[in-house]
Structures are given as C-alpha cells and as structure tokens.
Protein backbone atom coordinates (compact mmCIF):
# COMPACT_ATOMS: atom_id res chain seq x y z
CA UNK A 1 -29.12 -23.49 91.83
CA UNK A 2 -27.46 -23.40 88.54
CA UNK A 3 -30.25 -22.56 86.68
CA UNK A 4 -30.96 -20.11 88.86
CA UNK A 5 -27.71 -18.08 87.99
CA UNK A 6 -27.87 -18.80 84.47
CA UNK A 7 -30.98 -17.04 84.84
CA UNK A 8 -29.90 -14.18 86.46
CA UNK A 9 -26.76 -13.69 84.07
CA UNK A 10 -29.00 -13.74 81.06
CA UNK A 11 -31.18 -11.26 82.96
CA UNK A 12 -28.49 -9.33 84.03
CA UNK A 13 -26.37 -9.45 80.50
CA UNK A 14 -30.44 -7.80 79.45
CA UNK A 15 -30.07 -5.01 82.10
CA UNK A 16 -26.38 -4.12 80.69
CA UNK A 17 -27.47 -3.96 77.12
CA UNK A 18 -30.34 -2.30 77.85
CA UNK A 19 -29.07 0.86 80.24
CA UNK A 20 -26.24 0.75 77.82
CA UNK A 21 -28.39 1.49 74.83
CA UNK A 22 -30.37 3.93 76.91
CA UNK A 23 -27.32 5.61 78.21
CA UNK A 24 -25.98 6.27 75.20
CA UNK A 25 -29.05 8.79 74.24
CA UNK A 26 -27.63 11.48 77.39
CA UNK A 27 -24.06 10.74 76.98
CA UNK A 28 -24.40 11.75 73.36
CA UNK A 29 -26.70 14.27 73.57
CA UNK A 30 -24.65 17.53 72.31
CA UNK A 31 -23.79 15.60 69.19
CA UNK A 32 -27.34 14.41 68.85
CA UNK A 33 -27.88 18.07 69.31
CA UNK A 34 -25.81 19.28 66.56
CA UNK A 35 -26.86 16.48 63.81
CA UNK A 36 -31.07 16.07 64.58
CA UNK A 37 -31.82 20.33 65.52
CA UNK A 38 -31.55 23.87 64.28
CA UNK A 39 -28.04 24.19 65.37
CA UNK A 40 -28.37 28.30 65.00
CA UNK A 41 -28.81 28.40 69.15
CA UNK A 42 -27.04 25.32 70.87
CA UNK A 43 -28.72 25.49 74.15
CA UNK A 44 -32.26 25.45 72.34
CA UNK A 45 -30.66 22.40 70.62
CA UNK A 46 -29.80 20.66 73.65
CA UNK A 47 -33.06 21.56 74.95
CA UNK A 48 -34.75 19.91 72.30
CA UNK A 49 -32.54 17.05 72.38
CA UNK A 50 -33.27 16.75 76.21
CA UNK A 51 -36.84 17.02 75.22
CA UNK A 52 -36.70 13.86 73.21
CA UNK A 53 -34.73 12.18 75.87
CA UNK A 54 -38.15 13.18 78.41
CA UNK A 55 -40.31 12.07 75.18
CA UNK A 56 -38.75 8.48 75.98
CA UNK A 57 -40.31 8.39 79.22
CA UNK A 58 -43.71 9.21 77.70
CA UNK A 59 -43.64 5.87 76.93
CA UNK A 60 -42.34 4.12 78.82
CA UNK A 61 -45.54 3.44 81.63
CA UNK A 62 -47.21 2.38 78.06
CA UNK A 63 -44.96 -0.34 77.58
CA UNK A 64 -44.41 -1.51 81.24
CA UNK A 65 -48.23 -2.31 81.12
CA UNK A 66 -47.98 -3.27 77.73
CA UNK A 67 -44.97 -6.02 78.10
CA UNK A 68 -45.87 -6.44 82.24
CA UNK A 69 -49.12 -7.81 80.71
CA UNK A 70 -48.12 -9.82 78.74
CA UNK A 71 -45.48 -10.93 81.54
CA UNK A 72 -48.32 -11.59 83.87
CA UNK A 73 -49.95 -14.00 81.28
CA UNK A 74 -47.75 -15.99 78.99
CA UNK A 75 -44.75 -15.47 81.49
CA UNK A 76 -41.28 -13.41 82.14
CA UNK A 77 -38.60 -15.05 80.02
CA UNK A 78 -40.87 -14.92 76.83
CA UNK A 79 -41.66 -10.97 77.36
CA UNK A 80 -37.85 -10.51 78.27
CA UNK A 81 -36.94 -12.09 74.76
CA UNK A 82 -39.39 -9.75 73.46
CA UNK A 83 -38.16 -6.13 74.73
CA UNK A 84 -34.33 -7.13 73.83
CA UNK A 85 -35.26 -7.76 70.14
CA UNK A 86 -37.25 -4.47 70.36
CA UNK A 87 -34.89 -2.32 71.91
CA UNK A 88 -31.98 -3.40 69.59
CA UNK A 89 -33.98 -2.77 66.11
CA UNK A 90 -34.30 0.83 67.40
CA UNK A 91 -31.03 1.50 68.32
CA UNK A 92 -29.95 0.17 65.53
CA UNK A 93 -32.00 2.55 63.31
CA UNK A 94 -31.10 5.83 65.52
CA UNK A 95 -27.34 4.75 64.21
CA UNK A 96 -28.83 4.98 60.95
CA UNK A 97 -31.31 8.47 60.83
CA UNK A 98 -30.28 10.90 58.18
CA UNK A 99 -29.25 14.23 60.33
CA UNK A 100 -30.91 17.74 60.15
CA UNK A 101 -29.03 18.92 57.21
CA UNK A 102 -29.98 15.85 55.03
CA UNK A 103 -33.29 15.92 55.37
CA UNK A 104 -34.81 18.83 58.01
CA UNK A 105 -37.00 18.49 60.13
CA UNK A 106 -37.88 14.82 59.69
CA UNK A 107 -34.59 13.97 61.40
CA UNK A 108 -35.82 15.45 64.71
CA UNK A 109 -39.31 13.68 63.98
CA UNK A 110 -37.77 9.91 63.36
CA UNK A 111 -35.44 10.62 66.30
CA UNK A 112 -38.84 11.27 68.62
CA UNK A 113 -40.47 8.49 67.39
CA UNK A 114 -37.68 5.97 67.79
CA UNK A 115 -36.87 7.17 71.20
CA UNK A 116 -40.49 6.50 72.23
CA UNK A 117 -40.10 2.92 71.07
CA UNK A 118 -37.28 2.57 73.08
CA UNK A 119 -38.97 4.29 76.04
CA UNK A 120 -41.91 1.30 75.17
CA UNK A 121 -38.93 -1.87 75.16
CA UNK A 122 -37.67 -0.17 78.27
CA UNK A 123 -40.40 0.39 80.35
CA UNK A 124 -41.15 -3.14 79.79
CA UNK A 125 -37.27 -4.39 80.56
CA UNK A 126 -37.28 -2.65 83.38
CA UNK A 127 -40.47 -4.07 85.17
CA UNK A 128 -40.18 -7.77 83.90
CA UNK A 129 -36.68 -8.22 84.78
CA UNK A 130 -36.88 -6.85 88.09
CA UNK A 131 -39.44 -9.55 88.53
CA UNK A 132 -37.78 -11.80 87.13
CA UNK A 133 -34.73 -11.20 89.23
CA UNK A 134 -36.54 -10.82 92.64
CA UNK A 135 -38.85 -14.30 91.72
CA UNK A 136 -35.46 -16.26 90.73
CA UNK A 137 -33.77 -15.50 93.89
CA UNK A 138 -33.79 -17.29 97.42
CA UNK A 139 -35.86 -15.19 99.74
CA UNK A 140 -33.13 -14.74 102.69
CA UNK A 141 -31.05 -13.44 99.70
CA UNK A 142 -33.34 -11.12 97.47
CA UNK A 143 -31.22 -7.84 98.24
CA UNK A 144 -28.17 -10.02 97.52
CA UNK A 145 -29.48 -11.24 94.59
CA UNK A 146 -30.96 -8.44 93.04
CA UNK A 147 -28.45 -5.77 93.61
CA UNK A 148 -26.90 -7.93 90.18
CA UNK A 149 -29.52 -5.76 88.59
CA UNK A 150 -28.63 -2.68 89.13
CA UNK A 151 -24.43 -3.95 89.16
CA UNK A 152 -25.63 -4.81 85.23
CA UNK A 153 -27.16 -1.59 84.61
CA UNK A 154 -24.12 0.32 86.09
CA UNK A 155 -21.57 -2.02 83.79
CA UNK A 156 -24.10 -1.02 80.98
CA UNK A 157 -23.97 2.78 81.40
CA UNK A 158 -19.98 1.96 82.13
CA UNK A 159 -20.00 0.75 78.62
CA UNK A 160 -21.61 3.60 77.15
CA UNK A 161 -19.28 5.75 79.18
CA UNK A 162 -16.42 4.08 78.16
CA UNK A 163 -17.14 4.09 74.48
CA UNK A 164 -17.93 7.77 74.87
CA UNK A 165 -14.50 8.30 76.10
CA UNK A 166 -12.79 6.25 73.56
CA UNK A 167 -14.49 7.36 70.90
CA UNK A 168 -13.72 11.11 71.65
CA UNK A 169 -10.04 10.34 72.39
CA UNK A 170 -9.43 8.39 69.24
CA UNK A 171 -11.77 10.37 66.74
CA UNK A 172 -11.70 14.00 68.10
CA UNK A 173 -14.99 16.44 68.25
CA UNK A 174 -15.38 17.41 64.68
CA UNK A 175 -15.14 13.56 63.55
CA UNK A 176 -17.26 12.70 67.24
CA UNK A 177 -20.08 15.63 65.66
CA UNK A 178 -20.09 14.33 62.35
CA UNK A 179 -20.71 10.41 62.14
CA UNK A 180 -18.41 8.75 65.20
CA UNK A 181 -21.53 9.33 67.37
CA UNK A 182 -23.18 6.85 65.80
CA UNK A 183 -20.85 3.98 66.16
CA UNK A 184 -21.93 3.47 69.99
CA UNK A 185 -25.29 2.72 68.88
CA UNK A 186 -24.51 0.27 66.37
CA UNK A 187 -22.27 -1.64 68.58
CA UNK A 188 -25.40 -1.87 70.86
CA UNK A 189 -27.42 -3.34 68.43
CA UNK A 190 -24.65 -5.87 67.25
CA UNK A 191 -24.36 -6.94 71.45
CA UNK A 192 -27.89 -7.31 71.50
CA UNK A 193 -27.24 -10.96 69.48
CA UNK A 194 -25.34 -12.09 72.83
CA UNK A 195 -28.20 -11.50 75.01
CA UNK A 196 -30.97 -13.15 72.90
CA UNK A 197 -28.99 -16.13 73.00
CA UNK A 198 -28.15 -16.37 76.83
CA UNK A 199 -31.59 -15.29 77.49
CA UNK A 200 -33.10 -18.60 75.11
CA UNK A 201 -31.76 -20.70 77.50
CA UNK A 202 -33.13 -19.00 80.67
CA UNK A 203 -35.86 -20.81 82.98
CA UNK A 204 -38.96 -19.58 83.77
CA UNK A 205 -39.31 -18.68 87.37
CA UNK A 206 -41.02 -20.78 89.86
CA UNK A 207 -43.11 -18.51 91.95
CA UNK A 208 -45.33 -17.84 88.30
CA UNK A 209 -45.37 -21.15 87.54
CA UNK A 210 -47.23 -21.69 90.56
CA UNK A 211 -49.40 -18.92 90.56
CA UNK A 212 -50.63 -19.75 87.16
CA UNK A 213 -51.57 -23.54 88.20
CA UNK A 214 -53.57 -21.82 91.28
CA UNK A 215 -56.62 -20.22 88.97
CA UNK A 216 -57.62 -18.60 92.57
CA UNK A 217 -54.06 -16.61 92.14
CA UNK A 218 -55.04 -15.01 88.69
CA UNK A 219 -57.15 -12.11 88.88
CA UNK A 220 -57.42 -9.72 86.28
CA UNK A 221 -58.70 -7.15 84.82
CA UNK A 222 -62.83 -7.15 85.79
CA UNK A 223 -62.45 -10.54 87.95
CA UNK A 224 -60.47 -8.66 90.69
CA UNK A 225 -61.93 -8.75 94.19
CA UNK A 226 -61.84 -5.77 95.70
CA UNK A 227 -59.33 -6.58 98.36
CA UNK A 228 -57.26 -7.43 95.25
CA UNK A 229 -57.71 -3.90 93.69
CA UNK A 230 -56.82 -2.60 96.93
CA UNK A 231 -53.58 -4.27 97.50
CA UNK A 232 -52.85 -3.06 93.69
CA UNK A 233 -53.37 -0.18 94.17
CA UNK A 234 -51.30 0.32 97.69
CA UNK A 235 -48.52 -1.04 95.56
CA UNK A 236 -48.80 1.51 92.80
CA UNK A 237 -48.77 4.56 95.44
CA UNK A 238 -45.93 3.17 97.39
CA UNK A 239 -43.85 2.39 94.04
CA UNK A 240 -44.11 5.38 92.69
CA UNK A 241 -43.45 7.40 95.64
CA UNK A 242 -40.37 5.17 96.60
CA UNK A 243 -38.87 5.71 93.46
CA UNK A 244 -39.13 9.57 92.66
CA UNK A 245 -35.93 10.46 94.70
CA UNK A 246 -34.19 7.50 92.94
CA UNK A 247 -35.10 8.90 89.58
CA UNK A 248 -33.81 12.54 89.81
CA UNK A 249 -30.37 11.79 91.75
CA UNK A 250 -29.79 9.16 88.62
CA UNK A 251 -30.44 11.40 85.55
CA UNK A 252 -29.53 14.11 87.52
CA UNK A 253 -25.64 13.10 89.14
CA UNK A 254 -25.01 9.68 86.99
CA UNK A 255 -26.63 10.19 83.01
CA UNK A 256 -26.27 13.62 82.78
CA UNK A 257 -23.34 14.80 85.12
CA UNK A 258 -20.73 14.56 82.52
CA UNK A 259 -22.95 16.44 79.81
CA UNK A 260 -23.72 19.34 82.63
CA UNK A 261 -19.65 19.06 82.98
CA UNK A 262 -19.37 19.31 79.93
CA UNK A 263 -22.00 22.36 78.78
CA UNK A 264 -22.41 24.19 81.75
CA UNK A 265 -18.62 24.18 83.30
CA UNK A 266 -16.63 24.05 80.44
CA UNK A 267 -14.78 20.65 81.04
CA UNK A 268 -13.04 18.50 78.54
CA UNK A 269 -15.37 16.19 77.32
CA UNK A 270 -12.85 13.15 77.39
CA UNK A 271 -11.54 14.40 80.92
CA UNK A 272 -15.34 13.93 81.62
CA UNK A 273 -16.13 10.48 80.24
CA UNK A 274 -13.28 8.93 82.31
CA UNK A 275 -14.16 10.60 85.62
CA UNK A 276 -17.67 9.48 85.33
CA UNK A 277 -16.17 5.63 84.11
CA UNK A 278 -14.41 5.90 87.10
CA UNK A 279 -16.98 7.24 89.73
CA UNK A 280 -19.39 4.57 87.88
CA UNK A 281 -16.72 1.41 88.87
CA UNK A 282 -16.34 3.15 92.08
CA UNK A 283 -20.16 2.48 93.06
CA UNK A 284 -20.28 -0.98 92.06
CA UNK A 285 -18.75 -2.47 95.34
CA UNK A 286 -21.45 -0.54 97.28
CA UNK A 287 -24.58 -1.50 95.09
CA UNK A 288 -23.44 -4.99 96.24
CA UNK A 289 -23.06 -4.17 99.73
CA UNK A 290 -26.28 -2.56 100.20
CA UNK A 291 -28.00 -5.29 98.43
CA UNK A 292 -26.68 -7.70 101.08
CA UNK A 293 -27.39 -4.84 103.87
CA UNK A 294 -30.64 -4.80 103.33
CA UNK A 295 -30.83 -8.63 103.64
CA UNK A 296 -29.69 -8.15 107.23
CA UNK A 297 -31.31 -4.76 108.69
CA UNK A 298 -34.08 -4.50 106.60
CA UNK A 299 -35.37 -2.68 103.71
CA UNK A 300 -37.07 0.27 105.67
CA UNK A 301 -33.77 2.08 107.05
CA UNK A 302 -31.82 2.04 103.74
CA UNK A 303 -34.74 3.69 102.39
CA UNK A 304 -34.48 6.36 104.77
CA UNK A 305 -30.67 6.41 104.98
CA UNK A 306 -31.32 7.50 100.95
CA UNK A 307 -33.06 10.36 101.64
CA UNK A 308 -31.35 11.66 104.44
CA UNK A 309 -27.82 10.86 102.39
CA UNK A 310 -29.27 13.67 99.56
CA UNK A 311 -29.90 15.91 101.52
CA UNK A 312 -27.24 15.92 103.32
CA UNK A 313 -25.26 15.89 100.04
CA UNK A 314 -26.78 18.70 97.82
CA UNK A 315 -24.94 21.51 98.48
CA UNK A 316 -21.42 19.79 98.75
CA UNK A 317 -21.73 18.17 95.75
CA UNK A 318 -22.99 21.55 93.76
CA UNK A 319 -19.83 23.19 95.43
CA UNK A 320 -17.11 20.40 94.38
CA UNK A 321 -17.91 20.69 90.68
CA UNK A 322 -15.73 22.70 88.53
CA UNK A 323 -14.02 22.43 85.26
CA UNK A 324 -11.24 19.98 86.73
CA UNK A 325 -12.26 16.29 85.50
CA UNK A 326 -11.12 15.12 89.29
CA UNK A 327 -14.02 17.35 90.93
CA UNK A 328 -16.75 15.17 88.41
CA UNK A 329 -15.11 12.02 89.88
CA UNK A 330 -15.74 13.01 93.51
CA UNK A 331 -19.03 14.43 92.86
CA UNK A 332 -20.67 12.24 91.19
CA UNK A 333 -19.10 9.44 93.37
CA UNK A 334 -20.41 10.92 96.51
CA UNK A 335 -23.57 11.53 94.69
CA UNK A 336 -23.49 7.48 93.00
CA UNK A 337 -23.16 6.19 96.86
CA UNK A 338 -26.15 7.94 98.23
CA UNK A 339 -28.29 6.44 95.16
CA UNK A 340 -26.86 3.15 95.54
CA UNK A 341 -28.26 2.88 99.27
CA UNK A 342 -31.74 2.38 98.33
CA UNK A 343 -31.05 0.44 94.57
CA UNK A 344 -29.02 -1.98 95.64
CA UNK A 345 -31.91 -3.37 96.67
CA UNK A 346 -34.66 -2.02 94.12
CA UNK A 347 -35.53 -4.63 92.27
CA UNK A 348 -36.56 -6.68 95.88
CA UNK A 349 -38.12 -4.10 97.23
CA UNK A 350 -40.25 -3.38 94.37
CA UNK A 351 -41.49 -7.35 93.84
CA UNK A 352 -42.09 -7.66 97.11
CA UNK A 353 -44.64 -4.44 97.43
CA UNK A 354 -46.14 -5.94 94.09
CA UNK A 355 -48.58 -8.96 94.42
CA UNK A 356 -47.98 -11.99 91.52
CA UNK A 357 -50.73 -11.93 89.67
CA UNK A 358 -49.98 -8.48 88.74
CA UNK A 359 -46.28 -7.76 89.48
CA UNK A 360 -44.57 -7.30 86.58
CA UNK A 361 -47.65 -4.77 85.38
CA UNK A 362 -47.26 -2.71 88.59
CA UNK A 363 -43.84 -2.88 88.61
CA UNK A 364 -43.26 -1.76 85.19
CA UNK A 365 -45.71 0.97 84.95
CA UNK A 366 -44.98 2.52 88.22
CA UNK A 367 -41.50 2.37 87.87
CA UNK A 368 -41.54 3.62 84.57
CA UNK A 369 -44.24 6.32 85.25
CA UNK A 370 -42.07 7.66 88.18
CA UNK A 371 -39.32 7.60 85.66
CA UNK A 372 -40.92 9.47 83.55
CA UNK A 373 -42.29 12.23 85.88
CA UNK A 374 -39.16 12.42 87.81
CA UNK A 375 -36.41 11.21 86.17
CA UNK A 376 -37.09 12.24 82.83
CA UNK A 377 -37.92 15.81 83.31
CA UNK A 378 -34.85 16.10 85.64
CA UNK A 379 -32.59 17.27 83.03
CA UNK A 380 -34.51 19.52 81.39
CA UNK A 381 -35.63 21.26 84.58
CA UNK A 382 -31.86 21.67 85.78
CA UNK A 383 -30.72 22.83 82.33
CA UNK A 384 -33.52 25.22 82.07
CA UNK A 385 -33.03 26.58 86.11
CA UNK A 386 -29.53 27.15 85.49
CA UNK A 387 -29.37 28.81 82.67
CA UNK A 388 -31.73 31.32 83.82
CA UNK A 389 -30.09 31.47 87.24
CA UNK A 390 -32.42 29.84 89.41
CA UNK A 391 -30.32 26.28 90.12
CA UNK A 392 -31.05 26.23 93.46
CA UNK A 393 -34.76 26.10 93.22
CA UNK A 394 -33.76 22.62 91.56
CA UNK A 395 -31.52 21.81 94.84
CA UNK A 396 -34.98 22.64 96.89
CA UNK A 397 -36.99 20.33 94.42
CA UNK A 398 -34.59 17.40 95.01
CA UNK A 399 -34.54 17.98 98.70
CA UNK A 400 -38.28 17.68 99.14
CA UNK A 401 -38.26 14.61 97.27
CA UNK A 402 -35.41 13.29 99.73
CA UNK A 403 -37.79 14.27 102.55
CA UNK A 404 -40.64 12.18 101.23
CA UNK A 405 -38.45 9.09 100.72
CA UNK A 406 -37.33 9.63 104.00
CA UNK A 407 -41.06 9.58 105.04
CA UNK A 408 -42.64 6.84 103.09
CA UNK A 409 -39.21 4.69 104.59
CA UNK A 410 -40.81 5.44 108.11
CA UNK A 411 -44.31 4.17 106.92
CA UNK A 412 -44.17 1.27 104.73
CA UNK A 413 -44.02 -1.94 106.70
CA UNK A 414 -41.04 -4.03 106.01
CA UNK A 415 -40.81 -6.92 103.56
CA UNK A 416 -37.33 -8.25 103.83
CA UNK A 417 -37.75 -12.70 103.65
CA UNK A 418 -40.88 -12.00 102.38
CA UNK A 419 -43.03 -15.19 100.09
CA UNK A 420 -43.42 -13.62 97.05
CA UNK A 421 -46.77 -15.85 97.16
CA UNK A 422 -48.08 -14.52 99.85
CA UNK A 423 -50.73 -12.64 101.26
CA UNK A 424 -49.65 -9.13 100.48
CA UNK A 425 -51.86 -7.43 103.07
CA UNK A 426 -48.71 -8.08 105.46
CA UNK A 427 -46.35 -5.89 103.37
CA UNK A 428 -48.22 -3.03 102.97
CA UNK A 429 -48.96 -0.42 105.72
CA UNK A 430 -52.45 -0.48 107.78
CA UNK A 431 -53.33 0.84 111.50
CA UNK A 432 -54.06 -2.70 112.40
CA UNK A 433 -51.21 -5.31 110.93
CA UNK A 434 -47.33 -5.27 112.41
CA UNK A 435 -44.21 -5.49 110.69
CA UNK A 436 -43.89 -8.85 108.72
CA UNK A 437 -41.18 -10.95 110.26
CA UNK A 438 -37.90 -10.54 109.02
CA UNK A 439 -35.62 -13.58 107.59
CA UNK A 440 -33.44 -15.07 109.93
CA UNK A 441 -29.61 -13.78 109.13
C-alpha cells in the first residue's frame, strides 16, 4: 500500500505541473497577445493567440498515441518520465521567445510550434497517467482514488491562477505586458525538477506487469483479433463522446472565465485571478466527493447528473456574470461543481472502458482528440459568437452536448469494481450482455 501512494503522489505532483504549465497559456493569453501578434487590433490578437492555444490540441491525439504507445509497450512510469522532461523544456523556452517587436513574425511562428510540442507531452500525460492512476488503485476504490487526478490538476491550474494574481498585484499591467508574464513559465520549468525526481522512484503498476507476461494479452497493431478491434474501437466512440461536454464546460467556465471577465466585461484582472483561485479551492472538496460517489452508486448516474447539471446551469450562470469579481466566484463555482460530477471520477471511468493491451493509446488519443475538437475550439467559438452578437448560439451548442452526455450515461453499461484484466465485452454496451456487477460498498 505504500508504494501504491507514492505512486499516485508522483503521478499526481505530474498532473499539477502539467495543467499548471498548460494553464498558464489561457490565463496569460492577453499578454501573450500583446508580445507574440500585430497588436494594431487586440481582439484579432487574442484571436490569434486563442488560435495557438486550439493549435495545442492539434497535437495533442498525436502524442497520446505517440507516448500511449510507447506506454502500452515498455510501460507507464518510463513514458510518464518522458512527457514531464518534454513538457518542461518547452515551457521553459516559451519564457524565453523574443516577442513580436524583436523579431516579427517569427515570434508568433516559435510560439505555434512550441505550443504544439506541449499539446504532444500533454496528450501523452494525460492518457498515461490516467492509466496509471486507475491501474495503481484498489478496484472498490478507483473513483476514490482517481479523483487525486483531477484534485492535482485543479491545485495545478490553482497555481497558475495564483501566480497570475500575484504577479499582477505586485508588478502592475504595463510591467505584467512587458516581461512579468514570463516569470510563471519559468517557475514551471524550474518545478518540473521536483516531479522527475518523485516520479524515479515510482513503481510500475501491476495490472501491466501481468498483461505483458500473458503474450495472449498483447495484441497489436496487425495481430488483433477482430473481437479485439471491436472492443477498441467501442472504447474510442464511447471516450470521445463521454468527454465532449467535459471539455467545453472546462475551457469554457474554468481556463478561460477569468480572461472572458476580463476582455469581454471589463473586470479587474487581479479582482479576477482571486475569484477564480477561490472558485478553483472551492471545487476541490467536491471532485473528492464525487470520486467516492461514484464508488457507491455507480458511474452511469453521475454521468447523467453532468449533463443534466449544464443544462440546467447555462443561463444562470451567463446572467450572474458582471464586472464585480464576486459574480466570477459564483459563476464559475456553480459552473466548477457541475464539471466536477462526472471528473471526479474520469480517470476510472476512462481505464475501465479501455482494454490493457491498448489503454493508455485509447485513452490518450481519445481524450486528447475530444480535447481538441471540443475543448480547444471552445474559446475561440465563444469569443468569436460574442463579439458578433450571437453568444447564445454557443449556450445552444453546449446544451446539445449536455444532452448527449446525458444520453450516452443512459447507454453505456456500468463498470464501477470492474478487473481492469478483464474481459471488456462486459463493460461495453450490447443488446445481449447486462450490467457488470457492481463492487460491494
């Protein structure tokens, strides 16, 4: 057992870093804005910025089958050692880009490029350590277990927060525009040392141990049965439609709601920071409740409690928002519980849709490809709809998505106490199978 939670702390000190270097890219973006684009029109700026953000995303389903690959074969700590030292070389070297003025348009072109290799170290984070996290864990616990996933990416986009406030209160905007930007992303490179030492002494997990001494458990590529490709590919539809929703309320009422705050109702940008901080500790208790919920109902009607919790939600939240910092803290609060209903549990959910021989490649690419169609494009699409008066066609986009959460909840066949090992025909929907049995609470 105490290897276990070493594990999951150097997994979870991973996730921190890792949404905290991520985060950092929104929370910044009208000062990335203003230093890598043709400042002449700032919303074109920010556009552009937020284009780059989406340009992240691009690649991230590369890299969650690129490092879930290499995750299935040579195993999860190795590939997890792997995307840390990646992702912390390239923030690193966004600290360090010469801005627009300095040398044109080459700024905006390094700033794309090292964005997509962070979208690459991410989308393979992302899908390895949510295997790793779901393997390490006892099976009556998973949700439990795994809601310290998300807990570490919420601390880690915390962090960002909080240096985003601090920074802006002690440095001011002109000295924020000009360089003090770029202090957040060295101190994420310099925290990135921490993690690569807890995560040296981390174990690999037992369930791919096992399946890699069982050569009838390894099928890849060409040597796939059928009824292997099948069970694939049910996982890939059912993890990419589970996490669309997820996606858009994230980048939509967590990363960006301070910068939408911020641009589109005037508020203070420190004001900002701190009510998001605050909303963000707020959530934390719940992301570990609903873990542990979903341990004892099942994972089926938190799913659907999601979707029916956004839509439900929309239009208050939309109304609440103003230009007082204390309206961001209860809308994005209201907004941060309605996410955390379904990702307390994420991580679970999604390794126990995924077979083992091919988990962390599933899980990574779809997680990262719905990412990337979803959440990505979420806040360009709201900017973009707003500013040409059309926000509420966004409000109808989010709601459908709600809808089909709330459908593909009804579906899917539950895998709560599930054996990671074993036959994943159970956990995935068809006319003739019933539910898989529950663990015993």
């Amino acid at each position: 057992m105490k290897d276990r939670l070493r594990s999951v702390r150097a997994a979870a000190a991973g996730n921190m870093l890792e949404w905290f270097d991520w985060t950092l890219y929104g929370i910044f973006s009208t000062y990335l804005a203003a230093n890598f684009f043709d400042n002449s029109n700032p919303t074109s700026a920010l556009l552009s910025t937020m284009a780059v953000f989406a340009g992240g995303f691009i690649a991230r389903p590369v890299g969650g089958f690129f490092f879930g690959r290499l995750g299935d074969r040579v195993g999860r700590r190795l590939t997890l050692l792997v995307t840390m030292m990646t992702l912390s070389f390239t923030t690193l070297a966004i600290a360090l880009v010469p801005t627009y003025d300095q040398i044109g348009a080459w700024a905006s072109v390094i700033l794309l490029v090292l964005r997509m290799l962070q979208g690459l170290a991410h989308g393979g984070e992302a899908g390895v350590s949510y295997t790793y996290v779901a393997e390490i864990a006892p099976k009556e616990r998973r949700g439990l277990w795994t809601s310290v996933v998300y807990v570490s990416v919420m601390i880690g986009v915390m962090g960002a927060t909080a240096t985003a406030a601090l920074l802006s209160n002690l440095l001011g905007s002109a000295v924020m525009n000009e360089w003090g930007w770029r202090i957040g992303f060295g101190l994420g490179s310099l925290l990135a040392l921490y993690v690569l030492v807890l995560r040296r002494f981390a174990k690999e997990t037992d369930v791919f141990t096992e399946q890699k001494s069982d050569q009838h458990q390894k099928p890849t590529g060409s040597k796939m049965s059928p009824a292997d490709r099948a069970r694939v590919y049910k996982a890939c539809i059912y993890i990419f439609l589970l996490s669309s929703c997820t996606n858009v309320v994230y980048y939509t009422w967590v990363t960006f709601a301070p910068v939408n705050a911020i641009t589109l109702k005037g508020m203070d940008p420190g004001g900002a920071y701190i009510a998001s901080l605050l909303a963000q500790l707020m959530v934390l208790f719940f992301l570990v409740l609903f873990g542990h919920l979903s341990d004892k109902v099942g994972r089926r009607p938190m799913v659907m409690a999601l979707g029916i919790a956004v839509i439900l939600l929309i239009v208050p939240i939309q109304m609440i928002l103003t230009d007082q910092p204390w309206t961001l803290f209860v809308a994005q609060g209201l907004g941060l519980t309605a996410w955390a209903l379904a990702v307390g549990f994420y991580p679970a959910l999604m390794a126990e849709l995924a077979p083992t021989f091919a988990r962390a490649r599933v899980v990574g690419v779809m997680t990262s490809l719905a990412a990337g169609v979803f959440g990505g494009t979420a806040p360009y699409l709201y900017t973009w709809l707003t500013s040409i008066g059309l926000a509420s066609v966004f409000y109808v986009y989010l709601a459908a998505l709600a809808l089909l959460t709330i459908i593909v909840g009804f579906k899917m066949k539950e895998t709560r106490g599930m054996d990671l090992n074993e036959d994943m025909h159970s956990a995935l929907p068809s006319k003739q199978s019933q539910p898989s049995g529950a663990a015993s609470s």
